[in-house]
N, C-alpha and C. Protein backbone atom coordinates (compact mmCIF):
# COMPACT_ATOMS: atom_id res chain seq x y z
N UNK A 1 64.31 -6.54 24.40
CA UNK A 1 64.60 -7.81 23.74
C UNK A 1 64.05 -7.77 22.32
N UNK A 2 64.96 -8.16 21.08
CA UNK A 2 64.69 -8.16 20.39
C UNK A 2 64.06 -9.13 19.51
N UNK A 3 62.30 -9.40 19.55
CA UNK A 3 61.51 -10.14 18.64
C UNK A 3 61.73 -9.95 17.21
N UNK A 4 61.32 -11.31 16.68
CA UNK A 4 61.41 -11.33 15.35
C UNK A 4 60.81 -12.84 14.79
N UNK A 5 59.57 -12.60 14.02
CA UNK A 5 58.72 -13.83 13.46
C UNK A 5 58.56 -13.75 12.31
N UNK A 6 58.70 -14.65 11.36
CA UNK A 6 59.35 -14.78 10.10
C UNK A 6 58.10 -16.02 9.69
N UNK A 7 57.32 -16.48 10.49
CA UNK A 7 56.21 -17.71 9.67
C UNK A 7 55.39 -16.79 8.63
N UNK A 8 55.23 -15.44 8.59
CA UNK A 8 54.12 -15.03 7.97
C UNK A 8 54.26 -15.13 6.18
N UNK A 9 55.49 -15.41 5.60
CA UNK A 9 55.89 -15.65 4.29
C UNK A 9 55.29 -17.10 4.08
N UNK A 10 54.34 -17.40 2.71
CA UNK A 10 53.91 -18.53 2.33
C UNK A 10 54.60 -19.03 0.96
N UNK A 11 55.27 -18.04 0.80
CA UNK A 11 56.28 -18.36 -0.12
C UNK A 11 57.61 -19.13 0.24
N UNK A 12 58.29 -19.94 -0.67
CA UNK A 12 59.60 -20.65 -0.09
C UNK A 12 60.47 -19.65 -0.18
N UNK A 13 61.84 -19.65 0.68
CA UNK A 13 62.60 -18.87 0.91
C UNK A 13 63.76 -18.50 1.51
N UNK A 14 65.18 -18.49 1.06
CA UNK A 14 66.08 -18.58 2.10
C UNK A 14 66.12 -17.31 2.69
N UNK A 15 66.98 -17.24 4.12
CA UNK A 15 66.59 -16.00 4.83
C UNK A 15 67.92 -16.04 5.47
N UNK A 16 68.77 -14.93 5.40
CA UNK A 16 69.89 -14.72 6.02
C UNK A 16 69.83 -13.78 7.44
N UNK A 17 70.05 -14.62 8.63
CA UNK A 17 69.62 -14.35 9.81
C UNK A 17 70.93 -14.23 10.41
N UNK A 18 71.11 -13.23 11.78
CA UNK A 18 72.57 -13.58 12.44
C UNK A 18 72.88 -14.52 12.72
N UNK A 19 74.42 -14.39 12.34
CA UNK A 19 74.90 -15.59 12.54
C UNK A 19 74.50 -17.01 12.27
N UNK A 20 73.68 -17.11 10.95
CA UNK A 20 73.07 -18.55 10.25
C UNK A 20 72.42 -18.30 9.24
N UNK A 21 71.50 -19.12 8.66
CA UNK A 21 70.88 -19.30 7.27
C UNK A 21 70.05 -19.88 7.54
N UNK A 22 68.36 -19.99 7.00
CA UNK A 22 67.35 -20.78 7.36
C UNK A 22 66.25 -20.64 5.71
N UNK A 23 66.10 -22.04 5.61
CA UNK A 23 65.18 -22.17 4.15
C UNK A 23 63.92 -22.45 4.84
N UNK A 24 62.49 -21.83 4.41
CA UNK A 24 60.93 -21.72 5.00
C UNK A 24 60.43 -21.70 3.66
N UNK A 25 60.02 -23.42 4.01
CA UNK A 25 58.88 -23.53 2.79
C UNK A 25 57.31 -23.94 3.14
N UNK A 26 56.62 -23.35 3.05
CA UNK A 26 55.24 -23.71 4.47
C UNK A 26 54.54 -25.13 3.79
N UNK A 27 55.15 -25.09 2.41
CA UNK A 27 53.67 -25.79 2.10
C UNK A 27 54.69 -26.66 0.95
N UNK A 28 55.99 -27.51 1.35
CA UNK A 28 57.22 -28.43 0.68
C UNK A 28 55.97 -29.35 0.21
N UNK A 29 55.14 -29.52 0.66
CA UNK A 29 54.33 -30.83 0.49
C UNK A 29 52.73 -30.69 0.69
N UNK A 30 52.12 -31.20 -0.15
CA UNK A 30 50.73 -30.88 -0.35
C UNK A 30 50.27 -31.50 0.91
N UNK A 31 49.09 -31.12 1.13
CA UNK A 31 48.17 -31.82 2.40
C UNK A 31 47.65 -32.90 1.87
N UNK A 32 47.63 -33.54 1.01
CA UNK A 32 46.97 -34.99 0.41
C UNK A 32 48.85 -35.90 0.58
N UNK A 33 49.90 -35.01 0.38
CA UNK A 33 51.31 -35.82 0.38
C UNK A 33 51.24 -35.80 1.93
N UNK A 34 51.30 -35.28 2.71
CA UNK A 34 51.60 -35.04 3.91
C UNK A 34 51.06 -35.59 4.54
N UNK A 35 49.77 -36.08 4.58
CA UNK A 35 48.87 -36.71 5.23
C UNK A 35 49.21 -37.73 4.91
N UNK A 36 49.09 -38.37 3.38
CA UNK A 36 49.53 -39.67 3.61
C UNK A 36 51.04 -40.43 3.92
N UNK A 37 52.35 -39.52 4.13
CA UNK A 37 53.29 -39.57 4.81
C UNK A 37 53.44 -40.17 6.23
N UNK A 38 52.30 -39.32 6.75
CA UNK A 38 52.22 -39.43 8.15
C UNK A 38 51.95 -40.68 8.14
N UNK A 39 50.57 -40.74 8.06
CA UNK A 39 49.97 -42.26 8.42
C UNK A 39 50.90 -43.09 8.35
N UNK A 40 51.75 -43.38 7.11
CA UNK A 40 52.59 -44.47 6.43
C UNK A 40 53.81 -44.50 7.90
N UNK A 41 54.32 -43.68 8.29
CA UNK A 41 55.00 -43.11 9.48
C UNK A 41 54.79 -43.68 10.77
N UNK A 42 53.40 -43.30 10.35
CA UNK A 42 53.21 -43.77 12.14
C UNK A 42 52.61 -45.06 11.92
N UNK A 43 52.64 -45.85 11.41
CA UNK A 43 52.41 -47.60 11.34
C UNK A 43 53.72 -48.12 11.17
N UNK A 44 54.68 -47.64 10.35
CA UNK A 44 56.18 -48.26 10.07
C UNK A 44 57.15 -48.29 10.56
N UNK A 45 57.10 -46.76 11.50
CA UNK A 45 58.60 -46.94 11.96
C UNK A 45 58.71 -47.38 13.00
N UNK A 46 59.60 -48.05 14.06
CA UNK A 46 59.41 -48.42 15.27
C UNK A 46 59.91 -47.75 15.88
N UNK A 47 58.99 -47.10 16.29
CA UNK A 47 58.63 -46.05 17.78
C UNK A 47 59.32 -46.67 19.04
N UNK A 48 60.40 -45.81 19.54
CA UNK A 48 60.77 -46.17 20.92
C UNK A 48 60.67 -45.03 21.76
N UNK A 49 60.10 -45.10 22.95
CA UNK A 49 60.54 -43.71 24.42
C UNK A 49 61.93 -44.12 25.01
N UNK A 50 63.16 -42.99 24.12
CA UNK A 50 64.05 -43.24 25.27
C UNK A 50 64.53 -42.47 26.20
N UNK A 51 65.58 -43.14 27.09
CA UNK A 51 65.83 -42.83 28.05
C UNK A 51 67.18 -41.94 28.23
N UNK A 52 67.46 -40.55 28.07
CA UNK A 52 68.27 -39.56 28.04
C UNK A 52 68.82 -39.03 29.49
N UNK A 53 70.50 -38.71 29.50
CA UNK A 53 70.31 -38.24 30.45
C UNK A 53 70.54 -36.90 30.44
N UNK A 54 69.61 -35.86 31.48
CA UNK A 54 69.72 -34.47 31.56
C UNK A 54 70.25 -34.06 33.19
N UNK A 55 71.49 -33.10 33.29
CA UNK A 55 71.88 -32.67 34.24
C UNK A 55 72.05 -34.02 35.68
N UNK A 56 73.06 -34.83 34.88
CA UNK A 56 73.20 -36.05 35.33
C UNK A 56 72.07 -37.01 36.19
N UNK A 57 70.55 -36.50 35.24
CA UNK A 57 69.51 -37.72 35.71
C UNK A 57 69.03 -38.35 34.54
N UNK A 58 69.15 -39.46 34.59
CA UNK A 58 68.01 -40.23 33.68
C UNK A 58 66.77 -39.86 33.74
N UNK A 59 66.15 -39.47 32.60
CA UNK A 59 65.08 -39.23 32.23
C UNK A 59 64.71 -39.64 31.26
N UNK A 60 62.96 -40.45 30.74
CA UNK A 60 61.78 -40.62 29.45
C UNK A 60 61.89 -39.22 29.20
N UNK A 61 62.46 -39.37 27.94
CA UNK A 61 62.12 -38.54 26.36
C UNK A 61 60.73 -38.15 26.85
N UNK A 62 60.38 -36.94 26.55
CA UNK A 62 58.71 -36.23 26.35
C UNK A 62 58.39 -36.76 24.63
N UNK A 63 58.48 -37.86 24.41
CA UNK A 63 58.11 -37.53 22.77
C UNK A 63 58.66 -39.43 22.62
N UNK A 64 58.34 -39.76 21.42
CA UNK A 64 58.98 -41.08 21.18
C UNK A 64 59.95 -40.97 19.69
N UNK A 65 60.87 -41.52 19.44
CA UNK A 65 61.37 -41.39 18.16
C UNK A 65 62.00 -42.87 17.36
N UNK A 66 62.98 -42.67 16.50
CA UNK A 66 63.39 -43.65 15.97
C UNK A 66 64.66 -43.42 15.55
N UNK A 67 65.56 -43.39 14.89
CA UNK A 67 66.51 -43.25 13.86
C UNK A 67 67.24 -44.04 12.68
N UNK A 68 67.14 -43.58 11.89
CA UNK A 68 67.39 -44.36 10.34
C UNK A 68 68.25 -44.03 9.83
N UNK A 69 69.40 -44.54 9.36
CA UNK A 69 70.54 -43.97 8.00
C UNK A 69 71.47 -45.01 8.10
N UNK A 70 72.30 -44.29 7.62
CA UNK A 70 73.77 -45.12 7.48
C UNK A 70 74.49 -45.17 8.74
N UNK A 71 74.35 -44.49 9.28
CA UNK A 71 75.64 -44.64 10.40
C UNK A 71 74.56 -44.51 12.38
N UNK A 72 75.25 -44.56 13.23
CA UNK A 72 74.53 -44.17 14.40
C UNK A 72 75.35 -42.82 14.75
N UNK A 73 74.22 -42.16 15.84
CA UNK A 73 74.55 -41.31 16.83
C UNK A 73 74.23 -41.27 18.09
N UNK A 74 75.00 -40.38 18.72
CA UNK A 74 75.19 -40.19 19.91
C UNK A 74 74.94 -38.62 20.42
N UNK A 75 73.55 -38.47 21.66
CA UNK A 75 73.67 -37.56 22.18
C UNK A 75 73.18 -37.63 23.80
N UNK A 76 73.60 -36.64 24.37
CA UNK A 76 72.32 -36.82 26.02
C UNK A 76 72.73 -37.85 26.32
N UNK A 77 74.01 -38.63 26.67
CA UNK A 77 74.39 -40.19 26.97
C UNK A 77 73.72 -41.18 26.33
N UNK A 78 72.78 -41.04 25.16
CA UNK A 78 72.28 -42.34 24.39
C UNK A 78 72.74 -42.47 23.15
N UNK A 79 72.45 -43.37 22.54
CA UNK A 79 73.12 -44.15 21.87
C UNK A 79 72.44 -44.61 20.81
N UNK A 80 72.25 -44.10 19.43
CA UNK A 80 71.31 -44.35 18.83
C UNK A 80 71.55 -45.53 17.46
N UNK A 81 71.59 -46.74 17.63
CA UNK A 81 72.27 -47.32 16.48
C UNK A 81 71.71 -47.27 15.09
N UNK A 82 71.94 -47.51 14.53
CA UNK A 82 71.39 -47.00 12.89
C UNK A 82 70.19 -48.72 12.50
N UNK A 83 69.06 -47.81 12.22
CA UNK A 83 68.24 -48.56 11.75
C UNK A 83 68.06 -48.62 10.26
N UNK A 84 67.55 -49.34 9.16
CA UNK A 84 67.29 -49.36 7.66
C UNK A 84 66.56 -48.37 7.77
N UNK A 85 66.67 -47.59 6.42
CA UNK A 85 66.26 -46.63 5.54
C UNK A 85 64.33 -47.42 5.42
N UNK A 86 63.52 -46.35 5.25
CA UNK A 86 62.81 -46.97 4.61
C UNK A 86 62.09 -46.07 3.35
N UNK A 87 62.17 -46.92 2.44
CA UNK A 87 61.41 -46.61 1.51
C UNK A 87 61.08 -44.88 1.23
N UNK A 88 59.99 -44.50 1.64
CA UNK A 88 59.49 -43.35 1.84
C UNK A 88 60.10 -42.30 2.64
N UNK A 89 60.97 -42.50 3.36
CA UNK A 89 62.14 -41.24 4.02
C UNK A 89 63.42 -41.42 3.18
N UNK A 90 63.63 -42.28 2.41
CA UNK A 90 64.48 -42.56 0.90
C UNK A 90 64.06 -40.90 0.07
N UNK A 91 62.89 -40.90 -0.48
CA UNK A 91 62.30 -40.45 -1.30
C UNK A 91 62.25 -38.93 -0.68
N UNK A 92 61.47 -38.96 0.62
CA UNK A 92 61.73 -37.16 1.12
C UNK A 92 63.28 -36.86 1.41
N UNK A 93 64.04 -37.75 1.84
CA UNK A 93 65.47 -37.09 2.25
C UNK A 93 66.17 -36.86 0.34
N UNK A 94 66.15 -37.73 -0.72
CA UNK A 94 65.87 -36.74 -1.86
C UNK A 94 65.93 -35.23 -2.22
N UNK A 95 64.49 -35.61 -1.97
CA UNK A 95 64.10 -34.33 -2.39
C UNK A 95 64.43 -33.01 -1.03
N UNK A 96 64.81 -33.51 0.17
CA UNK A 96 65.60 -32.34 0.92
C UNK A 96 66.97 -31.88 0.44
N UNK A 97 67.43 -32.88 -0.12
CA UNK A 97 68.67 -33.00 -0.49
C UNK A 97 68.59 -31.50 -1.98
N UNK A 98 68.29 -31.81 -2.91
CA UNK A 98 68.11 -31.02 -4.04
C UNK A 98 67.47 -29.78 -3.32
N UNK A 99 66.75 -29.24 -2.11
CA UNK A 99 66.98 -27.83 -1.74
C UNK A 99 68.12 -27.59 -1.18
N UNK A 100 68.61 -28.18 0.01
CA UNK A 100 69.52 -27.69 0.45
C UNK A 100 71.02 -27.77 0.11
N UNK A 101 70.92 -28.87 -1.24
CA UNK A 101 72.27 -28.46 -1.46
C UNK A 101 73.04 -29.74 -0.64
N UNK A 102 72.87 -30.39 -0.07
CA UNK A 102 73.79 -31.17 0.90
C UNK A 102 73.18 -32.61 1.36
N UNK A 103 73.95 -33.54 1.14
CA UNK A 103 73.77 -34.91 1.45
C UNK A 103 73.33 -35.68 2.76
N UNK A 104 72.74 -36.30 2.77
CA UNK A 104 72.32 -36.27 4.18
C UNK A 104 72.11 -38.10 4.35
N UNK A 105 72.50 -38.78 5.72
CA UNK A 105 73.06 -39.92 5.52
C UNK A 105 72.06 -40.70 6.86
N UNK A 106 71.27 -40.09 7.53
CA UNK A 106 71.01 -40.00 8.36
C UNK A 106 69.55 -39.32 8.92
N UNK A 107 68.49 -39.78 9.63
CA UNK A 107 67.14 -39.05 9.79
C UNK A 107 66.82 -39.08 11.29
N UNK A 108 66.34 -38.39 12.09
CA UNK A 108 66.15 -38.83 13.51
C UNK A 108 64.44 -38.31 13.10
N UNK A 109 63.41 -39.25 13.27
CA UNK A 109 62.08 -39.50 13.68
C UNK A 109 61.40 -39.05 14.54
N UNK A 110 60.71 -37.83 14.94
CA UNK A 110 60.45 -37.74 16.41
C UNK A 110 58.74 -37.91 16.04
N UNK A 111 58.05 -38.58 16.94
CA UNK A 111 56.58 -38.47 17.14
C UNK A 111 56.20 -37.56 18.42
N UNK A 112 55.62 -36.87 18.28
CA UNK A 112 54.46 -35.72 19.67
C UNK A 112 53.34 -36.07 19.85
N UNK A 113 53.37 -36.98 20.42
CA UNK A 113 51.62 -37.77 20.84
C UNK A 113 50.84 -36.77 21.00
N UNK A 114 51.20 -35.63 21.91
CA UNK A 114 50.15 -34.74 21.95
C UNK A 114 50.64 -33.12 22.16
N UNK A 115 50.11 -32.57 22.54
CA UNK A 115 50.65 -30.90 23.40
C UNK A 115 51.73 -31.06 24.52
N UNK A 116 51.62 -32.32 25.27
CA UNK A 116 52.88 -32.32 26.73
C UNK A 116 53.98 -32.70 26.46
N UNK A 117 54.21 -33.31 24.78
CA UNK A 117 55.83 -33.96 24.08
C UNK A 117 55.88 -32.75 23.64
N UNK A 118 57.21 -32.66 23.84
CA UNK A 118 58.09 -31.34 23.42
C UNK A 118 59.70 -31.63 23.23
N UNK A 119 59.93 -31.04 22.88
CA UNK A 119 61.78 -30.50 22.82
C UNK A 119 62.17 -29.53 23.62
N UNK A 120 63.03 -29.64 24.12
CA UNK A 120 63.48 -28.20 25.15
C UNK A 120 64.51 -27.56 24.37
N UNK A 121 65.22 -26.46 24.84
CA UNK A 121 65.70 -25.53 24.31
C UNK A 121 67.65 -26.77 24.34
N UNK A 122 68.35 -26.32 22.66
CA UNK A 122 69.29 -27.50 22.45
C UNK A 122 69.41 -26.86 20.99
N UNK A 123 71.26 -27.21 21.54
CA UNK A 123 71.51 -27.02 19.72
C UNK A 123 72.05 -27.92 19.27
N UNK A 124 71.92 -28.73 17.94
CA UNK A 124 72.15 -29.56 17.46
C UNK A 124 73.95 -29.31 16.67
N UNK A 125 74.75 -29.48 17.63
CA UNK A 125 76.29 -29.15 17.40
C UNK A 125 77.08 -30.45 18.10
N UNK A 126 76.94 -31.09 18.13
CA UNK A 126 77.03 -32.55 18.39
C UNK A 126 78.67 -32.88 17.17
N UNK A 127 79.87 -33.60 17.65
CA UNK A 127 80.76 -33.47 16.57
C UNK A 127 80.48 -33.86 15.69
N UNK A 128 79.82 -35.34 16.21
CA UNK A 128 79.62 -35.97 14.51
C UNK A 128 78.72 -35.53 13.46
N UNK A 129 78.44 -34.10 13.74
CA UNK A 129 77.40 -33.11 12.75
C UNK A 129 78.45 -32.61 12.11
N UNK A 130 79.17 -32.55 12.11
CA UNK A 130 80.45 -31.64 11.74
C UNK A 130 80.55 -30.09 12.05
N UNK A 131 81.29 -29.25 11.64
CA UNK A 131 81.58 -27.76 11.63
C UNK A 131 80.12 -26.95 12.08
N UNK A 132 79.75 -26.73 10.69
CA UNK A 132 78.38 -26.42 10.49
C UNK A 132 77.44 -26.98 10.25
N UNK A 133 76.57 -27.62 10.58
CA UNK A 133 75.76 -28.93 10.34
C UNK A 133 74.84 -28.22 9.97
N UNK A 134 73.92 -28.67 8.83
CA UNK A 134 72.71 -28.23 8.11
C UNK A 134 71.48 -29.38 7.95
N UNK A 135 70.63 -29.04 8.71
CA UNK A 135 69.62 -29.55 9.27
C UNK A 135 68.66 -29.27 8.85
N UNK A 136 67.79 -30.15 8.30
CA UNK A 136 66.55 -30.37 7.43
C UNK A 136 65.94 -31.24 7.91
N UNK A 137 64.33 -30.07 8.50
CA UNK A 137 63.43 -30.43 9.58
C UNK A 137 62.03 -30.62 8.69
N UNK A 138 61.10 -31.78 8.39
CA UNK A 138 59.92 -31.18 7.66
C UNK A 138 59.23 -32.15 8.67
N UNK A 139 57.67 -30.90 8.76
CA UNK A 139 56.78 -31.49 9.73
C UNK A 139 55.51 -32.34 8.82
N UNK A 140 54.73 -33.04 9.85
CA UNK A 140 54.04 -33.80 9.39
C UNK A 140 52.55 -33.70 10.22
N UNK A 141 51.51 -33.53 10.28
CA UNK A 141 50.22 -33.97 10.93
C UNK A 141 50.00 -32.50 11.84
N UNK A 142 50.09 -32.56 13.17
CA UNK A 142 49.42 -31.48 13.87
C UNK A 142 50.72 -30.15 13.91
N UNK A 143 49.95 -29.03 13.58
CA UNK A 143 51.00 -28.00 13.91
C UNK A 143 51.57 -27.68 15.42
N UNK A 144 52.92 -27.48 15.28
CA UNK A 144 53.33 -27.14 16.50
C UNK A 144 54.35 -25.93 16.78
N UNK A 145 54.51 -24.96 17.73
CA UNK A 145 55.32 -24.05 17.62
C UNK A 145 56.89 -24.14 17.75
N UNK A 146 57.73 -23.25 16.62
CA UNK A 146 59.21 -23.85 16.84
C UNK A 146 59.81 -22.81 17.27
N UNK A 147 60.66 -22.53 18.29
CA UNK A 147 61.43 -21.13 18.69
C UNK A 147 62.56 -21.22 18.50
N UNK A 148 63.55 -20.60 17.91
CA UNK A 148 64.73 -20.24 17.78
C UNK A 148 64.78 -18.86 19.13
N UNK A 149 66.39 -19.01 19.35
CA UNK A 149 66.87 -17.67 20.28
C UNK A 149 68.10 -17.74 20.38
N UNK A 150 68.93 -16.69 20.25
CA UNK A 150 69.85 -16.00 19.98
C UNK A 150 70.50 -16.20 20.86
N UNK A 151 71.90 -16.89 21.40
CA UNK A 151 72.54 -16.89 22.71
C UNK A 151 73.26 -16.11 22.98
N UNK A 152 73.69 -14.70 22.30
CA UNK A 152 74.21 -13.58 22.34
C UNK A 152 73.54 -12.46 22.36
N UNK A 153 72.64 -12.03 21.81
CA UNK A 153 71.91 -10.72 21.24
C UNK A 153 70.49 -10.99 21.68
N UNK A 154 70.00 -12.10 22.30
CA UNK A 154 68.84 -12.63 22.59
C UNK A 154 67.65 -12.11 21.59
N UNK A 155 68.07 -12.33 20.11
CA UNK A 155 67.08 -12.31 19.11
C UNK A 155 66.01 -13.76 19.16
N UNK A 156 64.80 -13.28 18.81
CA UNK A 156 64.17 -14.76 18.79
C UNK A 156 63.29 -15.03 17.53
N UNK A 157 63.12 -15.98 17.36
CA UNK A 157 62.43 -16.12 15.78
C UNK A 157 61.24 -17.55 16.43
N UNK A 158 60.08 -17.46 15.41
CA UNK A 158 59.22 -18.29 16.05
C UNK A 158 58.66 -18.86 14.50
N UNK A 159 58.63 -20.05 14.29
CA UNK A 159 57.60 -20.32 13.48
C UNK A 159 56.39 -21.15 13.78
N UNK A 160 55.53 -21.51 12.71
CA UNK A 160 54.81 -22.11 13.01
C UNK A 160 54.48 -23.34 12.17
N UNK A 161 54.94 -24.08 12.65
CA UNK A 161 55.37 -25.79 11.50
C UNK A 161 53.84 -26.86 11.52
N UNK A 162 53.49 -26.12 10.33
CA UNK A 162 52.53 -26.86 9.82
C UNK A 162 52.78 -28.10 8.95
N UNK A 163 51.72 -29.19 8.59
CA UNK A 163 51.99 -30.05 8.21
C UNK A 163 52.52 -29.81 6.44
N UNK A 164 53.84 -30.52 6.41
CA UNK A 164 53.82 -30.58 5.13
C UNK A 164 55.02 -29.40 4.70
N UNK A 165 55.51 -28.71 6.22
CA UNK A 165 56.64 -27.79 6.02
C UNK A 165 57.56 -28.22 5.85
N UNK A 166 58.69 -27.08 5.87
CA UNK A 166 60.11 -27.50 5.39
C UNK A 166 60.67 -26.33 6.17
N UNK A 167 61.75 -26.41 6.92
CA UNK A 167 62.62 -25.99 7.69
C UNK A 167 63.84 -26.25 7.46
N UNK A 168 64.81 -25.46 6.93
CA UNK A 168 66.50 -26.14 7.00
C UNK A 168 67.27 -25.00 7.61
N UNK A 169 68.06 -25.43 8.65
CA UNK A 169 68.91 -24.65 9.67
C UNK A 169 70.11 -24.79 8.60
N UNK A 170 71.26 -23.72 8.58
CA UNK A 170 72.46 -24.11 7.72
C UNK A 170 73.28 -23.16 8.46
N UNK A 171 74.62 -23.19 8.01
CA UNK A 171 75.65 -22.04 8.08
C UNK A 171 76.20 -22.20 9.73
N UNK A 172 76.37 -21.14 10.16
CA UNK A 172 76.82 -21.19 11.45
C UNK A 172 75.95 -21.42 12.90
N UNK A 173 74.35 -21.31 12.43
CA UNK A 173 73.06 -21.21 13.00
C UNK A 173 73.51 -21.82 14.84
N UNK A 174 73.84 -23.08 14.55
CA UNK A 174 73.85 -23.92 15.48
C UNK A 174 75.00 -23.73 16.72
N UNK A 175 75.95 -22.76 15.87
CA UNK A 175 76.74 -22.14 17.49
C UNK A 175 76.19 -21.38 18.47
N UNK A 176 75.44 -20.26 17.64
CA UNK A 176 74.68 -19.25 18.09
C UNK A 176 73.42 -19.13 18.20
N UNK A 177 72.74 -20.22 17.71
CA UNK A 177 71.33 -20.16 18.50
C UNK A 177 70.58 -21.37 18.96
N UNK A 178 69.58 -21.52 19.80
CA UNK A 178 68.96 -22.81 20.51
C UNK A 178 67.92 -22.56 19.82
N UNK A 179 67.40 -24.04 19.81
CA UNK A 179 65.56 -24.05 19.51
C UNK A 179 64.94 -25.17 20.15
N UNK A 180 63.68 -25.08 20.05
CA UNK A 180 62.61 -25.96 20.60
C UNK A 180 61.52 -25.91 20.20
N UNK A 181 60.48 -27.16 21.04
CA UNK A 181 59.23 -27.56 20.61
C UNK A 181 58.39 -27.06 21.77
N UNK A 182 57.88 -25.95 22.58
CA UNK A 182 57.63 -26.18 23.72
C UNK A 182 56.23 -27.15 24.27
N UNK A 183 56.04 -27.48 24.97
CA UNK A 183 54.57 -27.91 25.39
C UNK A 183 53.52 -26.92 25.28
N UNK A 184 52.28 -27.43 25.53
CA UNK A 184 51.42 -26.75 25.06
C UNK A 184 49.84 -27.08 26.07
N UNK A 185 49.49 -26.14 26.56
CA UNK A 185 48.17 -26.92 27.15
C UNK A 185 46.98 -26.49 26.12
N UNK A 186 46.95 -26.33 24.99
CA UNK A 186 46.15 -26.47 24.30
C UNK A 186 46.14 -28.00 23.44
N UNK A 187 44.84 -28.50 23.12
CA UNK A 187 44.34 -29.82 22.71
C UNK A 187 45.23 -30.14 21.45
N UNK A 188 46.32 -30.73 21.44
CA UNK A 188 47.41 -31.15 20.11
C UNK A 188 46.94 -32.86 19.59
N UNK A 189 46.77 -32.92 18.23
CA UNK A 189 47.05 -34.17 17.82
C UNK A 189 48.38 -34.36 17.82
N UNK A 190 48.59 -35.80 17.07
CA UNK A 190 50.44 -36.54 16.82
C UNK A 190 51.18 -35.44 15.79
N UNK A 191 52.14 -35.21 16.04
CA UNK A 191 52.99 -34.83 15.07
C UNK A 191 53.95 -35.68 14.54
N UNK A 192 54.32 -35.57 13.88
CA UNK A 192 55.60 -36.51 13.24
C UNK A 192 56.57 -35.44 12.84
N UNK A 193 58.08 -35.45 12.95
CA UNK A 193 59.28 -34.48 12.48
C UNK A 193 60.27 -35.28 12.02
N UNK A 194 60.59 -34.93 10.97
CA UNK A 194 61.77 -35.88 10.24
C UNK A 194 62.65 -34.82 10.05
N UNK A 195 64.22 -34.59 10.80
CA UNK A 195 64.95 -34.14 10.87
C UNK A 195 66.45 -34.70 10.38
N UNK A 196 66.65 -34.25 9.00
CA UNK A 196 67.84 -35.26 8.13
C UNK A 196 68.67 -34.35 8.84
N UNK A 197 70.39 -35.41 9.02
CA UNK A 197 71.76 -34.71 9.44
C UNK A 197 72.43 -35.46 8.34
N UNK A 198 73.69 -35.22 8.43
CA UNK A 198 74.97 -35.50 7.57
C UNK A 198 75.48 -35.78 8.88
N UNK A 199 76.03 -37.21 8.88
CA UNK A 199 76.64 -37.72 10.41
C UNK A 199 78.30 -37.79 9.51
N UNK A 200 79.14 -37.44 10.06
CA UNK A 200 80.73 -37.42 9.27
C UNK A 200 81.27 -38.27 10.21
């Protein structure tokens, strides 16, 4: 099986990977910006646990989130209606915008209370992403591990999303590969992930 870990660059950087494109910037945002992001984050937005369904059961989300933009979405049978912009995810979706090149109308919020909220393995190919959907992920507060894997060639890529990163999935990424947040039984503070889409 073929490994492959790509966090060790502290430099920003696009990286042409099979079958996709991925921008790694470790440090988009100072630890004095980032920090105070968070906080502002986790007092403002309204935090909901919802209720998804997986392999036709209802199930609580491992994690709590929100969503903000112009339009709603839909995934996992829920239903996410569009909440106001605020202020300060105005200002970072910006400045995501001027790296990646692409407009983005739309933010999904996730909070990780601790090490047991996670993401499971999922690709964000949903229609109303369109074709190729380019996805701009920046983390906030406690680091957590992100895995990419290859659904053909079983390549895997791992980073490590510290506060204040920048992550953008682009190109064809999302046919051909899954990622996640896994759990962790080591001691995790909150994370915060602000993940901009272009909803069409």
């Amino acid at each position: 099986m073929d490994q492959l870990s790509l966090f060790s660059s502290a430099q920003p950087e696009w990286l042409n990977v099979e079958n996709g494109r991925l921008y790694w910037s470790p440090h988009f945002l100072s630890d004095d910006q980032a920090s105070d992001l968070f906080e502002q984050l986790l007092r403002d937005v309204p935090w909901k646990q919802e209720v998804i369904t997986l392999f036709g059961k209802s199930v609580l989300q491992p994690r709590l989130q929100a969503w903000c933009g112009d339009k709603g979405y839909q995934y996992s049978g829920l239903t996410l209606p569009a909440t106001p912009w605020l202020p300060a995810l105005l200002s970072i979706k910006q400045q995501c915008e001027a790296i990646s090149g692409q407009s983005f109308n739309s933010v999904l919020v996730n909070l990780y209370r601790d090490g047991q909220d996670s993401m499971g393995w999922h690709q964000d190919n949903e229609v109303e992403l369109g074709k190729n959907p380019v996805i701009a992920s920046l983390s906030l507060g406690e680091s957590r591990r992100f895995l990419l894997r290859h659904l053909h060639c079983k390549s895997k890529m791992e980073y490590e999303l510290t506060s204040g990163s920048l992550l953008i999935m682009t190109g064809e990424l999302q046919h051909f590969w899954q990622h996640s947040v896994p759990k962790t039984a080591r001691p995790k503070e909150p994370r915060i992930n602000l993940t901009f889409r272009q909803i069409v």
